[in-house]
C-alpha atoms as a PDB file:
ATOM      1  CA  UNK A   1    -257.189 -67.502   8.197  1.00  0.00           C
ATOM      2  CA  UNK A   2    -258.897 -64.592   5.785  1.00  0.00           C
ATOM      3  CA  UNK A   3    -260.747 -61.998   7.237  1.00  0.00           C
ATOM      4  CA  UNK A   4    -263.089 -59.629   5.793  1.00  0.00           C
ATOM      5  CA  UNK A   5    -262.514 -56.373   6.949  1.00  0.00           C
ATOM      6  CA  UNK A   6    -265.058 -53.276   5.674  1.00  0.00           C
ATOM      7  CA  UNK A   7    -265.297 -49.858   5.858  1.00  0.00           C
ATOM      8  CA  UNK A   8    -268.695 -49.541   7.726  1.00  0.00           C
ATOM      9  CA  UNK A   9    -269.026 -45.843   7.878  1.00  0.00           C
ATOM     10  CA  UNK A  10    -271.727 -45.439   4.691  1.00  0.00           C
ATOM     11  CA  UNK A  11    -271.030 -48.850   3.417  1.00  0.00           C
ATOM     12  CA  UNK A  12    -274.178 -49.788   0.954  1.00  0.00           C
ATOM     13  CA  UNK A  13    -273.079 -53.385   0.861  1.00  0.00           C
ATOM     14  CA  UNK A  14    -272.530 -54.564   4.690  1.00  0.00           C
ATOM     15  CA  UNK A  15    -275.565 -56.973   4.661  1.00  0.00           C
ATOM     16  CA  UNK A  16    -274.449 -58.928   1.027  1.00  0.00           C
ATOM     17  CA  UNK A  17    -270.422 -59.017   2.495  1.00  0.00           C
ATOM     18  CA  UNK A  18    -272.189 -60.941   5.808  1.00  0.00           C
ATOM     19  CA  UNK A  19    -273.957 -63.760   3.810  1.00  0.00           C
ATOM     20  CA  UNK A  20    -270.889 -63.833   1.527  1.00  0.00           C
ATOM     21  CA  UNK A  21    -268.755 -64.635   4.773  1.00  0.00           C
ATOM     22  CA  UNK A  22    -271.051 -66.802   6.565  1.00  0.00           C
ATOM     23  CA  UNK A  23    -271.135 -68.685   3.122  1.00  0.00           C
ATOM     24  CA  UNK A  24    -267.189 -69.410   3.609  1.00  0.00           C
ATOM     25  CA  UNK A  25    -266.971 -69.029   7.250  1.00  0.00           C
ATOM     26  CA  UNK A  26    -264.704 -66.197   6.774  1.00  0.00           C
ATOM     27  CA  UNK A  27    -264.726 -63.672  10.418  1.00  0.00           C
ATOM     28  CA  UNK A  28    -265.830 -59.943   9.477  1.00  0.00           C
ATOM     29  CA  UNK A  29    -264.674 -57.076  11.418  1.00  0.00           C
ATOM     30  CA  UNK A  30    -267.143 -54.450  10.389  1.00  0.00           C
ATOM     31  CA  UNK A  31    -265.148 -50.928  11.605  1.00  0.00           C
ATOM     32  CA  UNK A  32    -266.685 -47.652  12.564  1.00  0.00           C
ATOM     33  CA  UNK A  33    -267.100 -44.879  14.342  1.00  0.00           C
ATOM     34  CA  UNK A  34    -270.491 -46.025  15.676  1.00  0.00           C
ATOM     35  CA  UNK A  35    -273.955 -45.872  15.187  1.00  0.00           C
ATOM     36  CA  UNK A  36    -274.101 -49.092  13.492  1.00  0.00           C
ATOM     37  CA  UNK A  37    -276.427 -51.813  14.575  1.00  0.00           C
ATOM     38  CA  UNK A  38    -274.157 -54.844  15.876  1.00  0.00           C
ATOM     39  CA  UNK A  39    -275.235 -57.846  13.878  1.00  0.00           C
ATOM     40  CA  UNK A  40    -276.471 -61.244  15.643  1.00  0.00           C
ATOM     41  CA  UNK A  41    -274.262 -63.405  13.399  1.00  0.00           C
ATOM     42  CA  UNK A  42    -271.254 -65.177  15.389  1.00  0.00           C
ATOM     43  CA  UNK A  43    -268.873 -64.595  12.228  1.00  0.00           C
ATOM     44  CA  UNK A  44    -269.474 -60.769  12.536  1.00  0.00           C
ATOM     45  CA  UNK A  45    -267.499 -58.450  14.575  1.00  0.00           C
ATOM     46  CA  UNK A  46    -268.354 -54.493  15.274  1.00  0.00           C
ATOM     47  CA  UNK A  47    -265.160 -52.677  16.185  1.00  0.00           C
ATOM     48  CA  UNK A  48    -265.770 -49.100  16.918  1.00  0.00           C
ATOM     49  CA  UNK A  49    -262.538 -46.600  16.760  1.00  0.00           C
ATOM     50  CA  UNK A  50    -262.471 -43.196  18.000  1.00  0.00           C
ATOM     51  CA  UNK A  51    -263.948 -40.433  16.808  1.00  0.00           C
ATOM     52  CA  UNK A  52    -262.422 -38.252  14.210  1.00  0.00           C
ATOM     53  CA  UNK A  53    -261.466 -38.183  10.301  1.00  0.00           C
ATOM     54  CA  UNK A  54    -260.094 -41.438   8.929  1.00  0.00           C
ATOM     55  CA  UNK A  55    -259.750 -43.237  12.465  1.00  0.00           C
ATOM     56  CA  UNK A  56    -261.722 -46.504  10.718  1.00  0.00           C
ATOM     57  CA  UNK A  57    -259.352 -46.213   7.756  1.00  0.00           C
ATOM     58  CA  UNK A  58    -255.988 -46.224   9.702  1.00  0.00           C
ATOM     59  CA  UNK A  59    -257.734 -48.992  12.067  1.00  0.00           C
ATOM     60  CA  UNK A  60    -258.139 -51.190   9.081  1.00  0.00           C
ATOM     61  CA  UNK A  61    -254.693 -50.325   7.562  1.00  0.00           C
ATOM     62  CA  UNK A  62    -252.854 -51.409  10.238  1.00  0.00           C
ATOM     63  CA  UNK A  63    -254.654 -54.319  10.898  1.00  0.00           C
ATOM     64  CA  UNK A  64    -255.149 -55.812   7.391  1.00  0.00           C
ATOM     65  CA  UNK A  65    -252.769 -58.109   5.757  1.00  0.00           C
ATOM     66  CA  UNK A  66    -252.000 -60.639   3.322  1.00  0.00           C
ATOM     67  CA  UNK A  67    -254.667 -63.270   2.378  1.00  0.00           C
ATOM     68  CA  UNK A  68    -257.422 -60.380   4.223  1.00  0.00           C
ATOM     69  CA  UNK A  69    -260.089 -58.628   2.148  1.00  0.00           C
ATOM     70  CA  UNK A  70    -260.905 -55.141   2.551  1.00  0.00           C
ATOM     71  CA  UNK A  71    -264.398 -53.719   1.635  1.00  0.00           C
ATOM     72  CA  UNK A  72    -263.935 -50.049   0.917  1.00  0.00           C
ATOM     73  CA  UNK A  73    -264.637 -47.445  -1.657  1.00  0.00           C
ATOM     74  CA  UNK A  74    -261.859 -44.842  -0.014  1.00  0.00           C
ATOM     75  CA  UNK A  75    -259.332 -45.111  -2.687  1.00  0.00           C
ATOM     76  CA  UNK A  76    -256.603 -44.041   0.004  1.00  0.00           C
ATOM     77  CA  UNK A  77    -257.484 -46.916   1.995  1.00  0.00           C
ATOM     78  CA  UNK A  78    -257.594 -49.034  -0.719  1.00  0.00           C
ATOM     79  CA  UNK A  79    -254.289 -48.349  -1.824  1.00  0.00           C
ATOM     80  CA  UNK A  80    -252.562 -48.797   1.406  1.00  0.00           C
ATOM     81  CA  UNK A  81    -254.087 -52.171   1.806  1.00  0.00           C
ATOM     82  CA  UNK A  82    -253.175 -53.291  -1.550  1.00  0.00           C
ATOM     83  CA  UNK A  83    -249.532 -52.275  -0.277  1.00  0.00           C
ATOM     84  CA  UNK A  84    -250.088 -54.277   2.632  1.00  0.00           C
ATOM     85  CA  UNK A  85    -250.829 -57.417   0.821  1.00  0.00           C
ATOM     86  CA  UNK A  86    -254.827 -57.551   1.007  1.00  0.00           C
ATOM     87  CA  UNK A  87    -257.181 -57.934  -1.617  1.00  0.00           C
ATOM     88  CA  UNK A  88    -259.493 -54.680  -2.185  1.00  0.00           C
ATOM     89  CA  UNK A  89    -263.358 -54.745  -3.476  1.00  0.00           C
ATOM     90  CA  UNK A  90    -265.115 -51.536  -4.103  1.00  0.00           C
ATOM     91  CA  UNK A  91    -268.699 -51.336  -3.551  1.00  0.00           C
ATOM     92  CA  UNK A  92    -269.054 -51.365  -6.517  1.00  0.00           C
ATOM     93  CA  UNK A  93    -267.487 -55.256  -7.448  1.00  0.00           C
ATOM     94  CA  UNK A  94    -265.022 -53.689  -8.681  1.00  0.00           C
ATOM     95  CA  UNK A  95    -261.363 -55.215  -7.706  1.00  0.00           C
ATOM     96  CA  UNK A  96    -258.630 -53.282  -6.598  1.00  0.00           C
ATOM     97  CA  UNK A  97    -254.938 -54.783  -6.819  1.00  0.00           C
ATOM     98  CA  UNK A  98    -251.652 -53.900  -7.629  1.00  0.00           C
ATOM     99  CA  UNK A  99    -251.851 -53.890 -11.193  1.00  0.00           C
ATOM    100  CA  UNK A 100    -255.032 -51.144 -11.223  1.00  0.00           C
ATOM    101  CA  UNK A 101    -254.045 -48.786  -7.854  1.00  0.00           C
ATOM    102  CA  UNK A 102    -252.030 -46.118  -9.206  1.00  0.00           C
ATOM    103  CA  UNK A 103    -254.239 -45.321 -11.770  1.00  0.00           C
ATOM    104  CA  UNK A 104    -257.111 -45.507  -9.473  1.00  0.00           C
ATOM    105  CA  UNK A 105    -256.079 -43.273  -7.014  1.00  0.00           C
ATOM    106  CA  UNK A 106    -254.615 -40.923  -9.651  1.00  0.00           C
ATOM    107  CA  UNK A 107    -257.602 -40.464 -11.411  1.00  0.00           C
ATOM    108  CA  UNK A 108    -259.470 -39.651  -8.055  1.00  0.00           C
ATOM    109  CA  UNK A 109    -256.478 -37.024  -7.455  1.00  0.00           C
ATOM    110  CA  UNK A 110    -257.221 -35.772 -10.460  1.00  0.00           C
ATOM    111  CA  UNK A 111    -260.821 -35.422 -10.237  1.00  0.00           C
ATOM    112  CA  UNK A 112    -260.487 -33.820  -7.071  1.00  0.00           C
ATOM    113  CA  UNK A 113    -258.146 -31.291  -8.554  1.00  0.00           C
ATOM    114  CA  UNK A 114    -260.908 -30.472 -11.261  1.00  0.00           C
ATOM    115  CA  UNK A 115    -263.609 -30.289  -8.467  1.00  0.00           C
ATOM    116  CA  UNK A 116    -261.891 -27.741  -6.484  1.00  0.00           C
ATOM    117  CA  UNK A 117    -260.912 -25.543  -9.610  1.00  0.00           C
ATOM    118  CA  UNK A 118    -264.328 -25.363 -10.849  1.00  0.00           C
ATOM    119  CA  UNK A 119    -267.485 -24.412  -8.470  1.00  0.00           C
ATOM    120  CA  UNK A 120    -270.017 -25.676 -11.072  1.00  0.00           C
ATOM    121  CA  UNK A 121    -268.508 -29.035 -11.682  1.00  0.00           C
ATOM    122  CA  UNK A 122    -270.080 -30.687  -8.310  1.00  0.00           C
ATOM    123  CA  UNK A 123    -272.381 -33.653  -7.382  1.00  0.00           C
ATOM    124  CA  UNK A 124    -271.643 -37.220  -7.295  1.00  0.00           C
ATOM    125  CA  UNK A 125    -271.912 -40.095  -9.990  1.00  0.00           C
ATOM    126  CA  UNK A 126    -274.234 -42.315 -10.983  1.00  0.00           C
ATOM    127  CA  UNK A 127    -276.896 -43.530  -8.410  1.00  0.00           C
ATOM    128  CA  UNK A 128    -275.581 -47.154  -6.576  1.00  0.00           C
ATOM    129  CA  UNK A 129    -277.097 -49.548  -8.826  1.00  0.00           C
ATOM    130  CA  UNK A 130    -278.468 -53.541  -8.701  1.00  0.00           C
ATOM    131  CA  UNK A 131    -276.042 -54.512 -11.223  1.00  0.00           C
ATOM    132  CA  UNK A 132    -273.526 -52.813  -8.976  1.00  0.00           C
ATOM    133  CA  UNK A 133    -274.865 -54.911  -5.938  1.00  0.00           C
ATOM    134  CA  UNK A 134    -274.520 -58.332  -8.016  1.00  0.00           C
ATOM    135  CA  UNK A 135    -271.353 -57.485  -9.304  1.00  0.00           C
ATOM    136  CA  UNK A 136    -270.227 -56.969  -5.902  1.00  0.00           C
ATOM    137  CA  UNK A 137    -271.706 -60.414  -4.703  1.00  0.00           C
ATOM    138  CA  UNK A 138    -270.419 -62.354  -7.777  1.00  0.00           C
ATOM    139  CA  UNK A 139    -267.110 -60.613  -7.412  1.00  0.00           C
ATOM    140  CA  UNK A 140    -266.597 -60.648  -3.305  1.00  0.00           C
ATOM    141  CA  UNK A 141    -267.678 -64.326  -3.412  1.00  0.00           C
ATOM    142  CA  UNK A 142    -264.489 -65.412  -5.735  1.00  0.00           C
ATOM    143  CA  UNK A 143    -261.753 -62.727  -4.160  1.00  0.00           C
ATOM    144  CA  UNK A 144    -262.632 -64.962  -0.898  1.00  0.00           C
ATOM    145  CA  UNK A 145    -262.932 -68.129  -2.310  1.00  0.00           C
ATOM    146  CA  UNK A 146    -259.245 -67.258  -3.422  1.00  0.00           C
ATOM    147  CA  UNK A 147    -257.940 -65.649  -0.102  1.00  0.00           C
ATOM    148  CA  UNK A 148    -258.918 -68.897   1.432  1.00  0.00           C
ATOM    149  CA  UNK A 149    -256.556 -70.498  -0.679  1.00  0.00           C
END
């Protein structure tokens, strides 16, 4: 049976992933480090790691697998659960697969690398959006619909 699993820490999107999984019945194992509020829904799972850099991410790595979804927008994660057969949805609504991962995760190396040679070139992107939101919805809703085959 699919499971949603998602990257809690900072997620922007835990509340619209919830109605999309108690839509489909679909379990969701929301992972952190803490101090998220547990939700009252019977579908939703908190699962708290240790503390300490990335301990969510390998959680979720090793636990995710084919016909799962993975809400993250680490790229790194990403990629190894695309290797382990799961199905990948940024925050954003956008889809991460096989086909689209290399480049991904290349272009974040990349950017990175451009960061840390230039000082001035800082800051983030653009602001999280409500187009991003419904893309996210509309896109979550038929990556599960699919996972549950």
């Amino acid at each position: 049976m699919a499971k949603i699993f998602i990257d809690a820490d900072a997620c922007p999107v835990k509340a619209e992933a919830e109605r999309v999984a108690t839509r489909h019945g679909v379990r969701v194992l929301m992972v952190s480090n803490g101090g998220i509020r547990p939700s009252a829904n019977p579908l939703v799972e908190s699962v708290f790691v240790a503390a300490g850099p990335d301990e969510a991410d390998k959680w979720i790595a090793a636990e995710c697998g084919p016909g799962d979804v993975v809400v993250t927008g680490d790229i790194p994660l990403a990629a190894k659960c695309v290797a382990a057969g799961a199905r990948v949805v940024k925050h954003n609504g956008e889809e991460l697969t096989t086909a689209n991962i290399g480049m991904v995760l290349a272009t974040r190396d990349l950017m990175a690398d451009l960061r840390s040679a230039d000082p001035f070139r800082q800051g983030g992107g653009r602001p999280y959006s409500k187009a991003d939101r419904s893309r996210f919805l509309d896109v979550l809703d038929r990556v599960v619909r699919q996972a549950k085959g």
